[in-house]
Protein backbone atom coordinates (compact mmCIF):
# COMPACT_ATOMS: atom_id res chain seq x y z
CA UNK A 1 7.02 -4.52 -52.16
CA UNK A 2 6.59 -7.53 -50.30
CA UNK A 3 5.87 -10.93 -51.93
CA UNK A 4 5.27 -13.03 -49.38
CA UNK A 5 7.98 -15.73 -50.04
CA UNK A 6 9.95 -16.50 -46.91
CA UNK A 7 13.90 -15.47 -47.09
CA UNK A 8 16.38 -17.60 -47.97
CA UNK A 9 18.80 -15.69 -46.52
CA UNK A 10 16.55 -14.87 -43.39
CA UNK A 11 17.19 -18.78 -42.72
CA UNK A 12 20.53 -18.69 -42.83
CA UNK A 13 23.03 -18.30 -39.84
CA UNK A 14 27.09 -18.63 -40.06
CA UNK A 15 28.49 -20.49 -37.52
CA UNK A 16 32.01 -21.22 -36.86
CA UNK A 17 32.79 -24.72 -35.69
CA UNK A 18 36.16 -26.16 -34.36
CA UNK A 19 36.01 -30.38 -34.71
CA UNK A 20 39.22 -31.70 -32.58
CA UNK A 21 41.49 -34.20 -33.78
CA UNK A 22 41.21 -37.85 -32.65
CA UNK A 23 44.97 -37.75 -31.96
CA UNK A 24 44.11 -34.63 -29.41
CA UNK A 25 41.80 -37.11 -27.92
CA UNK A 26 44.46 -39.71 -27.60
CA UNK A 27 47.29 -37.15 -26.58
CA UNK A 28 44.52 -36.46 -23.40
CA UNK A 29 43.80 -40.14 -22.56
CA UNK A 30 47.80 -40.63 -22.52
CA UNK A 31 48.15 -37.84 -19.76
CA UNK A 32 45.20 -39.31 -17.90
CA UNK A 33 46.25 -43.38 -18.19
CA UNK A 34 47.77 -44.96 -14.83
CA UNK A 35 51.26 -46.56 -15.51
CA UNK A 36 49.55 -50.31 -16.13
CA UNK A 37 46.67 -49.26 -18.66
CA UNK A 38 49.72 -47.33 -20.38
CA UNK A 39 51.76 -50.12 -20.40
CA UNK A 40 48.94 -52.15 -22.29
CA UNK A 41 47.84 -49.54 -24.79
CA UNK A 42 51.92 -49.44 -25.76
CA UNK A 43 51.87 -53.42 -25.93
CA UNK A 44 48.74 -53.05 -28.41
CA UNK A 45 50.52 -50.28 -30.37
CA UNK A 46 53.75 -52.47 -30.93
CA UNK A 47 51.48 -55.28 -32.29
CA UNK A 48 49.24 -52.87 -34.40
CA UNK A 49 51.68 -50.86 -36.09
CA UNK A 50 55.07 -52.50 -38.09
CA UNK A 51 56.58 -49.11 -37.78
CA UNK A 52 57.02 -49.02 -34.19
CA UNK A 53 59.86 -51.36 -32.61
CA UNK A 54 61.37 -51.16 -28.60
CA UNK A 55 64.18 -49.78 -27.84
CA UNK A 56 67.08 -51.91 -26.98
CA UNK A 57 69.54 -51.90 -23.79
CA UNK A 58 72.15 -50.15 -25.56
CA UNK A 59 69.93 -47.64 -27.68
CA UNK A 60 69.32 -44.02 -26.72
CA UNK A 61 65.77 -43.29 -26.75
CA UNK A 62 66.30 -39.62 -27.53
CA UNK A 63 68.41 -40.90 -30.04
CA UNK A 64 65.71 -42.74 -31.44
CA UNK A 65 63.02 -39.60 -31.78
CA UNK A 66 65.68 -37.81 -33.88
CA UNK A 67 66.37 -40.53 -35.93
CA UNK A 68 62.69 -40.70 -36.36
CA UNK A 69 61.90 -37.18 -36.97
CA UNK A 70 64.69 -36.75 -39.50
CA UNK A 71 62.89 -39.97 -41.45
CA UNK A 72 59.68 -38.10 -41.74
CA UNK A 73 61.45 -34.77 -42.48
CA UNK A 74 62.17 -36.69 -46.04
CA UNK A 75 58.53 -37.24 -46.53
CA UNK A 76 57.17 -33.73 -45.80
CA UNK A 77 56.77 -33.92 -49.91
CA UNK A 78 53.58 -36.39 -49.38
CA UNK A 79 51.33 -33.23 -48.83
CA UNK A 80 49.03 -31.94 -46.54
CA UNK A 81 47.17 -34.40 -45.68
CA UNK A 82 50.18 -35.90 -43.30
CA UNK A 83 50.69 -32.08 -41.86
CA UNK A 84 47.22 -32.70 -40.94
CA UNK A 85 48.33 -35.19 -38.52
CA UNK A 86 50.78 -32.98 -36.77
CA UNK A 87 50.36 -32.41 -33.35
CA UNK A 88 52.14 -28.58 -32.06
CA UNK A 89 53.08 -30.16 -27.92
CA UNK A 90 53.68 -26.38 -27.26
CA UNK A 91 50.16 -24.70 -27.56
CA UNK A 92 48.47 -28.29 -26.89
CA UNK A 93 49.68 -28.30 -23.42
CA UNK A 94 49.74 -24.45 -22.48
CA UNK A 95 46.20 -24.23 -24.34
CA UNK A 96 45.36 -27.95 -22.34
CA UNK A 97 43.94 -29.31 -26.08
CA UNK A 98 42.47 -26.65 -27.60
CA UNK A 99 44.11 -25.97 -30.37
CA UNK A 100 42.41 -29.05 -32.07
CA UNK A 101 38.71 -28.26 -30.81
CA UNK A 102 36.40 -28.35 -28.30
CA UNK A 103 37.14 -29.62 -24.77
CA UNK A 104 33.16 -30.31 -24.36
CA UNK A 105 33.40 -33.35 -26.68
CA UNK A 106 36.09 -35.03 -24.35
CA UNK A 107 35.38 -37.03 -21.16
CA UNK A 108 38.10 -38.57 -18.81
CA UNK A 109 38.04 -42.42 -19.04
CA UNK A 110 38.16 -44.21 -15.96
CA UNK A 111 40.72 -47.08 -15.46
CA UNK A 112 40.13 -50.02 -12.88
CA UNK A 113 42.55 -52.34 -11.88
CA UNK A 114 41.87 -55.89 -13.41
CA UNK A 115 39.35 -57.79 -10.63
CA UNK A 116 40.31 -61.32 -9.42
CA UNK A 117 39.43 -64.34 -10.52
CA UNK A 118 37.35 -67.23 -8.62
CA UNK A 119 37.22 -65.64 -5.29
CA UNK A 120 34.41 -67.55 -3.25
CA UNK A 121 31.87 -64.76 -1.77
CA UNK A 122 29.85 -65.00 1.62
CA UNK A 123 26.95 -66.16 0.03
CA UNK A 124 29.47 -69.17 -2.10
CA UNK A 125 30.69 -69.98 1.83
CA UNK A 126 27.22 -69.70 3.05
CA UNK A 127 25.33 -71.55 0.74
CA UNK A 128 28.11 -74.38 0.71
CA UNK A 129 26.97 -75.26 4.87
CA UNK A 130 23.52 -75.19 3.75
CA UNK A 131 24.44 -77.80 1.32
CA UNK A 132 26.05 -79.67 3.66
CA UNK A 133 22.74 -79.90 6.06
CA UNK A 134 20.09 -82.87 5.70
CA UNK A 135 17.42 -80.72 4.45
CA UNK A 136 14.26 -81.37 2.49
CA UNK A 137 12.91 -79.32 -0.54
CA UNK A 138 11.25 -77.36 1.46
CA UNK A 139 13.58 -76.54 4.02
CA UNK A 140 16.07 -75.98 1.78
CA UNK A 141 13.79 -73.19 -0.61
CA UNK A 142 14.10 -71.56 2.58
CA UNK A 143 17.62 -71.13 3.63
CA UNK A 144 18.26 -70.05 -0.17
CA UNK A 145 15.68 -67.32 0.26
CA UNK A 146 17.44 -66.03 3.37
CA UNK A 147 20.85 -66.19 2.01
CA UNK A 148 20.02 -64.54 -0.81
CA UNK A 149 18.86 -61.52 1.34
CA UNK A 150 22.07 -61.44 3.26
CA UNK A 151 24.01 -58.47 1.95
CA UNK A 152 27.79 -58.10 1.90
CA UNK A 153 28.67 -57.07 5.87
CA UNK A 154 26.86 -60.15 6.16
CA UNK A 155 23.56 -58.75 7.66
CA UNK A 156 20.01 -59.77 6.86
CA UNK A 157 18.71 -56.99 4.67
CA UNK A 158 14.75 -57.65 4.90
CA UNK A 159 12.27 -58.49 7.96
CA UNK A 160 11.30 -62.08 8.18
CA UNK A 161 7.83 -61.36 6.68
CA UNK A 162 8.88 -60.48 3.84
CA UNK A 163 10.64 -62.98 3.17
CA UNK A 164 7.56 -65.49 4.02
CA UNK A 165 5.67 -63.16 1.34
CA UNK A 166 8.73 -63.70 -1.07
CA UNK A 167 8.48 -67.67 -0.84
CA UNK A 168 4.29 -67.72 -0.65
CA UNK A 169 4.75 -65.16 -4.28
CA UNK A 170 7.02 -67.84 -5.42
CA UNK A 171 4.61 -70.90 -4.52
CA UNK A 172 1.13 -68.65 -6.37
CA UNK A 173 3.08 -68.38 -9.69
CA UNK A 174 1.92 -71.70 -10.42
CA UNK A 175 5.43 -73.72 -9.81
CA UNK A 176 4.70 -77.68 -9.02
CA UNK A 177 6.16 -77.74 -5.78
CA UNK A 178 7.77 -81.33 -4.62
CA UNK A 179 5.94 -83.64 -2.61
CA UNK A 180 6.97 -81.95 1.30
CA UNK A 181 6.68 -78.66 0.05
CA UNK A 182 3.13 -78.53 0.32
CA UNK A 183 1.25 -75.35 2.09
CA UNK A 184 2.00 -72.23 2.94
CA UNK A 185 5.36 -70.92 4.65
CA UNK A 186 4.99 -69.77 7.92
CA UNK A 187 6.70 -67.31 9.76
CA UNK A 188 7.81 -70.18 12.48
CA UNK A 189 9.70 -72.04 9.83
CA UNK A 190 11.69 -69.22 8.54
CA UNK A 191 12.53 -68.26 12.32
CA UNK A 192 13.83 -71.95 13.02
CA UNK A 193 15.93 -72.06 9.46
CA UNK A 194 17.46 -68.55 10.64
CA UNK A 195 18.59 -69.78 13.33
CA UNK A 196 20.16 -72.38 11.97
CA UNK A 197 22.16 -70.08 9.47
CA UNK A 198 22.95 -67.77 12.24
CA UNK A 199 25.17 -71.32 13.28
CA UNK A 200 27.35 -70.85 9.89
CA UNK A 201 30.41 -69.26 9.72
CA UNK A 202 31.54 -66.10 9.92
CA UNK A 203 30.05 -65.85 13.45
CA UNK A 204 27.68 -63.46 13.50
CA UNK A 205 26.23 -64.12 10.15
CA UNK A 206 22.29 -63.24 9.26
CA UNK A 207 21.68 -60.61 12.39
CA UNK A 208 19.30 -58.42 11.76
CA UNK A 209 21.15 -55.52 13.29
CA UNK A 210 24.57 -54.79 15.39
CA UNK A 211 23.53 -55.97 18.68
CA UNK A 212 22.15 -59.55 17.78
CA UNK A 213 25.38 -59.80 15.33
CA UNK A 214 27.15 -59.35 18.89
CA UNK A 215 24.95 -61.48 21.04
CA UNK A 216 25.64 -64.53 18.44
CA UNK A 217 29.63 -64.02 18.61
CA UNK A 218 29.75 -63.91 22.36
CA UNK A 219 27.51 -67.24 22.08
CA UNK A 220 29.95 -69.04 19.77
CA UNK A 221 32.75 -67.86 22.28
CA UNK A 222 30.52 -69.64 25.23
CA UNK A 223 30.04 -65.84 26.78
CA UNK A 224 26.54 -65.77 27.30
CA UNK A 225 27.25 -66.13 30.93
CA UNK A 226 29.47 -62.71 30.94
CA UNK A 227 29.11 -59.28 32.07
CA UNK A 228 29.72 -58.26 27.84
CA UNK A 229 26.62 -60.36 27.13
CA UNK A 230 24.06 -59.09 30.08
CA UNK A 231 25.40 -55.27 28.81
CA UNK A 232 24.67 -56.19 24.96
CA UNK A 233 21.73 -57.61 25.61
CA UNK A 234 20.34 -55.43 27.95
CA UNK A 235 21.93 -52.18 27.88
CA UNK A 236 22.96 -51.40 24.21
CA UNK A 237 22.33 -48.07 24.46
CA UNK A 238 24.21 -47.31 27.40
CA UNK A 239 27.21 -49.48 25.63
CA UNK A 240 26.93 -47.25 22.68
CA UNK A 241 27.30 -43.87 24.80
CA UNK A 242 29.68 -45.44 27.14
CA UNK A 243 28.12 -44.92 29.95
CA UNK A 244 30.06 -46.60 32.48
CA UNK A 245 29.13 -44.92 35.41
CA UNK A 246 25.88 -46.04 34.89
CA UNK A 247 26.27 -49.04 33.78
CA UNK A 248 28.29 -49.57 36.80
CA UNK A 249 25.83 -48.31 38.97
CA UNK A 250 23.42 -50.92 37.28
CA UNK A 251 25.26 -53.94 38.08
CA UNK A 252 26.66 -52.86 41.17
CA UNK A 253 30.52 -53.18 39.97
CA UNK A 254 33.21 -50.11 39.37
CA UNK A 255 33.52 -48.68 36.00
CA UNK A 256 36.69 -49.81 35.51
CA UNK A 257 35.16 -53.40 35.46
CA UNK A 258 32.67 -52.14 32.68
CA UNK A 259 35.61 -51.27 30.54
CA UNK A 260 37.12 -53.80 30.60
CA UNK A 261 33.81 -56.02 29.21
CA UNK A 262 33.47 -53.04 26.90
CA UNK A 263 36.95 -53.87 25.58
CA UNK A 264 35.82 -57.38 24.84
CA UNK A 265 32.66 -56.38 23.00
CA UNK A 266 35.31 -53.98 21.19
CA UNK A 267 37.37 -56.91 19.43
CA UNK A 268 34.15 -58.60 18.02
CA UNK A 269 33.70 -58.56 14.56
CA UNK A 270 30.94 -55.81 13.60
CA UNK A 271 30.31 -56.88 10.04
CA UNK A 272 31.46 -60.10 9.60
CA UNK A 273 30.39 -60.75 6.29
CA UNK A 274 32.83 -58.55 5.20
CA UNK A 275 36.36 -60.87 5.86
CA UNK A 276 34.78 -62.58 2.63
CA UNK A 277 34.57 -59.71 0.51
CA UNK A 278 36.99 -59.18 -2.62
CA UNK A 279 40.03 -58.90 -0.57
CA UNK A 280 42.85 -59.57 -3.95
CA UNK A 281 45.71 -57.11 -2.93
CA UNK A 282 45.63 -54.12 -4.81
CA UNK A 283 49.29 -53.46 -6.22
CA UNK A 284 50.62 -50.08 -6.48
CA UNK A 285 52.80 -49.19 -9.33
CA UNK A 286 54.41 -45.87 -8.85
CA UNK A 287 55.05 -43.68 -11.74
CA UNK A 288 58.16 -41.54 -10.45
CA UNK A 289 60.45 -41.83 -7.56
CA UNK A 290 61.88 -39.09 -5.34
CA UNK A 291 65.15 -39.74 -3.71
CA UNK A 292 67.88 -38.32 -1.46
CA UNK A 293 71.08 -38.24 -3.00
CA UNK A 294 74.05 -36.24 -2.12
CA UNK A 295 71.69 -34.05 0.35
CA UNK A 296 69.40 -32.70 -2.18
CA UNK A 297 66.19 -34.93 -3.66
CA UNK A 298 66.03 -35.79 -7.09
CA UNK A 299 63.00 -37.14 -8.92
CA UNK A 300 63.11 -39.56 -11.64
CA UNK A 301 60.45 -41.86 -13.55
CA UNK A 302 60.32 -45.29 -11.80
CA UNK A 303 58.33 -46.88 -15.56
CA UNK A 304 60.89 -49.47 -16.15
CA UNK A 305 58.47 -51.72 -16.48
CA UNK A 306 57.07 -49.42 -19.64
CA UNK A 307 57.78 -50.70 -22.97
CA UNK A 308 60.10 -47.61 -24.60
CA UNK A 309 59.25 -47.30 -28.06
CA UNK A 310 61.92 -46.27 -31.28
CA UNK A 311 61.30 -46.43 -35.39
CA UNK A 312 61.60 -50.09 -36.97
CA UNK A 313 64.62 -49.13 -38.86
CA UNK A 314 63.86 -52.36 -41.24
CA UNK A 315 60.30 -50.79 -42.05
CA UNK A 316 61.65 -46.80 -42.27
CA UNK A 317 64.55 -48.18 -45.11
CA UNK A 318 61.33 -49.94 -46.98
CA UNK A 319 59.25 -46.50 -46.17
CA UNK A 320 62.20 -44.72 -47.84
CA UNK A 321 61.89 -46.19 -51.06
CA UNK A 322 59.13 -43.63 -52.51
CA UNK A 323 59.16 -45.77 -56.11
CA UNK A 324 57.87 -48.75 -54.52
CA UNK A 325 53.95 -47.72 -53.54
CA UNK A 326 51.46 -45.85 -55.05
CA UNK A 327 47.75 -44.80 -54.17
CA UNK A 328 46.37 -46.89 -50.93
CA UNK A 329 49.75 -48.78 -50.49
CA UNK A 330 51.47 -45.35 -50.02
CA UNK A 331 48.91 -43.05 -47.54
CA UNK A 332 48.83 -47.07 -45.67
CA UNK A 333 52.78 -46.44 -45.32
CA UNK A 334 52.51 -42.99 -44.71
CA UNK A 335 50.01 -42.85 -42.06
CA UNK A 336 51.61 -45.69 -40.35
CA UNK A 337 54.78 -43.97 -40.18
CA UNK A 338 53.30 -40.45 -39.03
CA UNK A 339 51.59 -42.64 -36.15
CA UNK A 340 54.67 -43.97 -35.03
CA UNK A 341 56.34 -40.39 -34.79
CA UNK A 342 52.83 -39.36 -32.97
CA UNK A 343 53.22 -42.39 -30.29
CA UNK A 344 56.53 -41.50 -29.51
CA UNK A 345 56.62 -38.01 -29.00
CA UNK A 346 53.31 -37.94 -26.94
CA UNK A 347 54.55 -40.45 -24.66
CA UNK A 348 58.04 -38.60 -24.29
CA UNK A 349 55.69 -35.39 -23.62
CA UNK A 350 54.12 -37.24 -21.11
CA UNK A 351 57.76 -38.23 -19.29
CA UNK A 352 58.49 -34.92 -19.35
CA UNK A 353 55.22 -32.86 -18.10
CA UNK A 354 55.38 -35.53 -15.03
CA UNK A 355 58.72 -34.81 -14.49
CA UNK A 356 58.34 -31.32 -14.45
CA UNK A 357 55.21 -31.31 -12.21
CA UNK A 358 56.98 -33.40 -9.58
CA UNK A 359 59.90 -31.61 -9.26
CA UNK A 360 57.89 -28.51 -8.31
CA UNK A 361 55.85 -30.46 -5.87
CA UNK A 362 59.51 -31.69 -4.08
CA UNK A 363 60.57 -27.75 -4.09
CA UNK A 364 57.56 -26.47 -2.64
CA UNK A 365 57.21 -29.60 0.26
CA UNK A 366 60.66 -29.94 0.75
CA UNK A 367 59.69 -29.21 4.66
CA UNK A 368 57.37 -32.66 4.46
CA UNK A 369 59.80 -34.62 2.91
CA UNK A 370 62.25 -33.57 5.46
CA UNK A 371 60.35 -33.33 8.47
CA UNK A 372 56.62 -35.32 7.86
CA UNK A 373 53.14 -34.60 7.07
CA UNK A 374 52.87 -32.45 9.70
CA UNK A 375 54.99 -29.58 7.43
CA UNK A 376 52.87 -30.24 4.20
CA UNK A 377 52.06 -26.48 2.95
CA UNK A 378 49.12 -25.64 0.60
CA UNK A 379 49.23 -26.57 -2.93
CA UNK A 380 46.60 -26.05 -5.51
CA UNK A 381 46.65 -26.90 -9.33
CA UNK A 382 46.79 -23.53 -10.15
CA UNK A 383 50.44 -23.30 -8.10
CA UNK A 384 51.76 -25.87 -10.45
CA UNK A 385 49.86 -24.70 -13.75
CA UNK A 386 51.03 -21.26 -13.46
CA UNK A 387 54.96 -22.44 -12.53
CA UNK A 388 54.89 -25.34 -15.49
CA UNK A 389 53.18 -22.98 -17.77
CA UNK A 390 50.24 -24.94 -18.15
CA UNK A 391 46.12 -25.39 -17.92
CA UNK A 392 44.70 -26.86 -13.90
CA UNK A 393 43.07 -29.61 -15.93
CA UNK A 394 45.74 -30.88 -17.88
CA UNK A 395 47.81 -30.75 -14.32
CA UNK A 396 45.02 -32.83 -13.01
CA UNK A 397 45.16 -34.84 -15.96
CA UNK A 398 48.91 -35.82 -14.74
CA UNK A 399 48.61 -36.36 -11.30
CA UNK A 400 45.29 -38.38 -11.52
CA UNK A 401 45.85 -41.85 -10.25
CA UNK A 402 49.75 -41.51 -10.50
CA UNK A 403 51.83 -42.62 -7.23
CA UNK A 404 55.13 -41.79 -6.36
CA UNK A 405 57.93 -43.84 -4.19
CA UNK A 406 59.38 -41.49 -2.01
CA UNK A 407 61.66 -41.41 1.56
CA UNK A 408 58.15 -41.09 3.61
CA UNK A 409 56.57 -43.77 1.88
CA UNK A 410 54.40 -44.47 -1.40
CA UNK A 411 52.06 -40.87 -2.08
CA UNK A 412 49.34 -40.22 -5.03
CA UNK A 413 50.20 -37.37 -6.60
CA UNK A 414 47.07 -36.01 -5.30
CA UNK A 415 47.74 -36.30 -1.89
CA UNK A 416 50.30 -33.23 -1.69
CA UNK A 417 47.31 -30.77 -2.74
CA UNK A 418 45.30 -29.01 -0.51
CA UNK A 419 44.16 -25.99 0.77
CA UNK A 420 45.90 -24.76 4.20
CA UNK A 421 46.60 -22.12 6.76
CA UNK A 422 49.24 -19.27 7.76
CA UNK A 423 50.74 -19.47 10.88
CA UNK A 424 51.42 -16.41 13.09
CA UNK A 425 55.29 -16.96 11.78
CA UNK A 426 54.50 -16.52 8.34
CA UNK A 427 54.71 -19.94 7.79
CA UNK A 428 52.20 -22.17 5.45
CA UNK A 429 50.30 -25.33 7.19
CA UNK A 430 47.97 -27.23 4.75
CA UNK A 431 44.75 -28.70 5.49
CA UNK A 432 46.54 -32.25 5.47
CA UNK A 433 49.24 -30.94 7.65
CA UNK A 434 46.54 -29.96 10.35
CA UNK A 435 45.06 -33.15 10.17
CA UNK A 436 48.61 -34.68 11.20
CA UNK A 437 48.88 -31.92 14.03
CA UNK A 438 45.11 -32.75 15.41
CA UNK A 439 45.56 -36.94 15.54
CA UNK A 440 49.04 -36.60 16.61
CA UNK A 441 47.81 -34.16 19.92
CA UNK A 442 44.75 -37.40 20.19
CA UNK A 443 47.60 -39.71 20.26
CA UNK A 444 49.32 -38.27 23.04
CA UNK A 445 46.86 -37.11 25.18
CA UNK A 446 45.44 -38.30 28.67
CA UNK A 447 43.26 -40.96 27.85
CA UNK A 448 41.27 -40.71 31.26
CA UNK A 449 41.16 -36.54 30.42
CA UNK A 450 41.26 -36.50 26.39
CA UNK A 451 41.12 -33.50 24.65
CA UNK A 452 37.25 -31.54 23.80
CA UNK A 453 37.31 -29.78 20.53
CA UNK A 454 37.91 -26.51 22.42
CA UNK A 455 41.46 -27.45 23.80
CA UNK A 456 42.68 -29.00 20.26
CA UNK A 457 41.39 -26.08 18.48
CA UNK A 458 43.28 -23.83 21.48
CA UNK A 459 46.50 -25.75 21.55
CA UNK A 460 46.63 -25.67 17.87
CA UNK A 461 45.83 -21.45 17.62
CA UNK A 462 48.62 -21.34 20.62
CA UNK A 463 50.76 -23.01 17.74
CA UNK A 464 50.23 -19.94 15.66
CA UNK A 465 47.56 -22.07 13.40
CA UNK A 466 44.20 -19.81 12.97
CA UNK A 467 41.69 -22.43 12.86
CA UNK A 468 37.95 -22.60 14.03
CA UNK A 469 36.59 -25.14 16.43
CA UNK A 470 33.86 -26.24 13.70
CA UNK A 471 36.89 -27.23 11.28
CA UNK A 472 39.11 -29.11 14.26
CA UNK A 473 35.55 -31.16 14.68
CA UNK A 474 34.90 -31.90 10.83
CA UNK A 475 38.83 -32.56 10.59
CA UNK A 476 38.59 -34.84 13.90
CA UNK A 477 35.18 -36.41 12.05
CA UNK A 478 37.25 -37.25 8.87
CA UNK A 479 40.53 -39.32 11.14
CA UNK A 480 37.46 -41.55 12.13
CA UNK A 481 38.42 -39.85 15.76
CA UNK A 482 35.74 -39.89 18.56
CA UNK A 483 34.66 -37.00 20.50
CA UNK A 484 36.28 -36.44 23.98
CA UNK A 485 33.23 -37.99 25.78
CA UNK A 486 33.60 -41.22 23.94
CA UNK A 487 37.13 -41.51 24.20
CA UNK A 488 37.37 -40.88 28.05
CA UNK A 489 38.66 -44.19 29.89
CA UNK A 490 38.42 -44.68 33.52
């Protein structure tokens, strides 16, 4: 018989939850940090926890994980709540963290390199000239507004109205305005004040699009007289086809005369705002090193620079003596010293995992490292997972934003996977390798007959690579390499 009471149970659903560890968390960011971030984190650990000491010149560091794992093998009597700690490498790297909970809650950091310090921007250099003219109040409010709408390639961004609507906005919200800066802004007095930034270095500064950028360079190079200036001012769509035939028809010259004032137009600068962007050298350190020795390449860790880390043996004696803590003082001690362990045997995971992943990359390119890019075969994450025994993400963990030093030159990780092609011969060509093969045939062709799409895409098959003219165009598209029309010199 009903009673018309609501269920308790009917309200009630089981549901089985797994929480990960913040230690899996950590063991993830370790895989993913780049060698400098890594070096700081290990810095930070030294200085936060007493347990953890470098290594000296004459230690072993393997040494010094034994000697640490035999110290916490006497303290396995302080109870679960150090096993809790534990960390099981084996099924956290085949099972890429799951053994501690859900990957869902975890999201790659990202790691920048530190920026530099008191550069002076385009609109620093810019304003600074401004400075430097005998302006009023007025005159001045102006300038500032039209710097401040320069953007970085060192173009003005907005039409000149607006920017007379901009200064008339900021007159009508009832500032005082200084004796000469009385009335309204016109449109004539923004047009002289533009011209007079237009005068500022970098040449070329405030255009309003590519062609006037051009037309002020060739004036502060006293060109205005040339053939480059009457075919920039006049003919900029011709220029940008490269139409020398008819431009050469226009001014009654040969096209090989055209070129040549196309050349000059060529070495102008077309976004000269940009040689005073951030330009602080952006140093590479690489994580391994590949090398040739005795005929055969061998792969080693190139982290000298990264503190190695052993067990304080001052601080594992005072650990030792059990009788000396109790309550807080004790789980203090004892979580301190599980850390430590932790630390050490993630980052020695870490050694090891790249090492391993690198050494399959040299076996499987050993044809690029011996012959060029042009032999790079296909490699996916999966190749490696499956050959390392472990998960595609925690592969990409390892080779994201790593480098490594090799014969051929400094390589991200990343850079030796791809998809690819089979040759005729059975061979394997990756998508990078075709690249090589399509700017290499570019570089050697006739530059007065270069190569369509068709005949790279034909020369290539002829190679034994099956490959469609649609890819040899977005592959030609992505070397920043011009079709055959544009590249065609008389």
């Amino acid at each position: 018989m009903a009673t018309g009471r609501p269920s308790l149970a009917a309200g009630l659903h089981l549901r089985q939850e797994q929480k990960a560890q913040p230690r899996l968390y950590q063991a993830m960011d370790l895989l993913h940090m780049p060698l400098l971030d890594l070096q700081g984190h290990l810095r930070q650990a030294l200085v936060d926890n007493p347990f953890l000491d470098l290594v000296e010149p004459g230690d072993e560091p393997d040494d010094a994980v034994d000697d640490l794992r035999d110290a916490l093998a006497e303290d396995a009597e302080d109870g679960p709540a150090d096993e809790a700690e534990e960390v099981d490498w084996e099924d956290l790297l085949l099972d890429d963290f799951d053994a501690g909970g859900s990957r869902e809650e975890y999201v790659d950091r990202e790691y920048y390199a530190p920026a530099a310090v008191a550069t002076r921007s385009l609109w620093d250099h810019l304003h600074e000239q401004l400075n430097l003219l005998r302006l009023g109040e007025r005159e001045l409010r102006i300038g500032e507004e039209i710097i401040g709408n320069v953007d970085r390639d060192g173009f003005l961004s907005c039409s000149l109205d607006r920017i007379v609507e901009a200064l008339e906005g900021r007159r009508d919200e009832g500032r005082e305005d200084p004796p000469d800066a009385a009335g309204a802004v016109s449109r004539d007095e923004v047009e002289e004040m533009l011209a007079r930034i237009q005068s500022f270095e970098p040449s070329g500064v405030a255009a309003r699009d590519l062609r006037e950028t051009l037309l002020l360079q060739l004036r502060d190079r006293g060109r205005e007289a040339s053939l480059a200036w009457r075919i920039v001012d006049g003919h900029f769509d011709d220029l940008a086809n490269r139409r020398w035939p008819e431009l050469a028809d226009e001014f009654g010259i040969t096209p090989r005369e055209v070129q040549a004032a196309a050349d000059e137009i060529a070495k102008l600068d077309p976004k000269p705002g940009l040689r005073y962007a951030d330009t602080s050298d952006a140093y590479v350190i690489p994580d391994l090193t590949v090398e040739k020795v005795e005929g055969r390449y061998r792969v080693s860790h190139a982290d000298t620079s990264l503190p190695r880390l052993k067990l304080s043996p001052v601080y594992r004696d005072i650990a030792a003596d059990r009788g000396r803590f109790r309550g807080e003082n004790k789980a203090f001690i004892s979580e301190r010293l599980n850390s430590a362990r932790w630390l050490i045997q993630a980052i020695e995971q870490r050694r090891q995992t790249m090492l391993r992943v690198m050494d399959f990359i040299v076996e499987r390119q050993h044809e690029f490292f011996e012959k060029g890019v042009e032999h790079l075969r296909p490699l996916t994450l999966r190749d490696v997972a499956r050959h390392i025994e472990m998960h595609e993400s925690t592969v990409s963990r390892v080779t994201n934003g790593k480098y490594v030093q090799t014969p051929r030159g400094l390589y991200p990780l990343k850079f030796f996977f791809s998809g690819g092609y089979s040759t005729r011969a059975g061979e394997d060509v990756s998508a990078e390798g075709v690249r090589a093969r399509i700017r290499k045939l570019v570089a050697e062709e006739d530059p007065t007959a270069p190569l369509s799409d068709h005949e790279i895409t034909a020369r290539l098959q002829k190679a034994g690579v099956g490959i469609a003219r649609r890819t040899v165009a977005k592959y030609r598209d992505q070397l920043g390499i011009l079709s055959a029309r544009l590249r065609r010199r008389v």
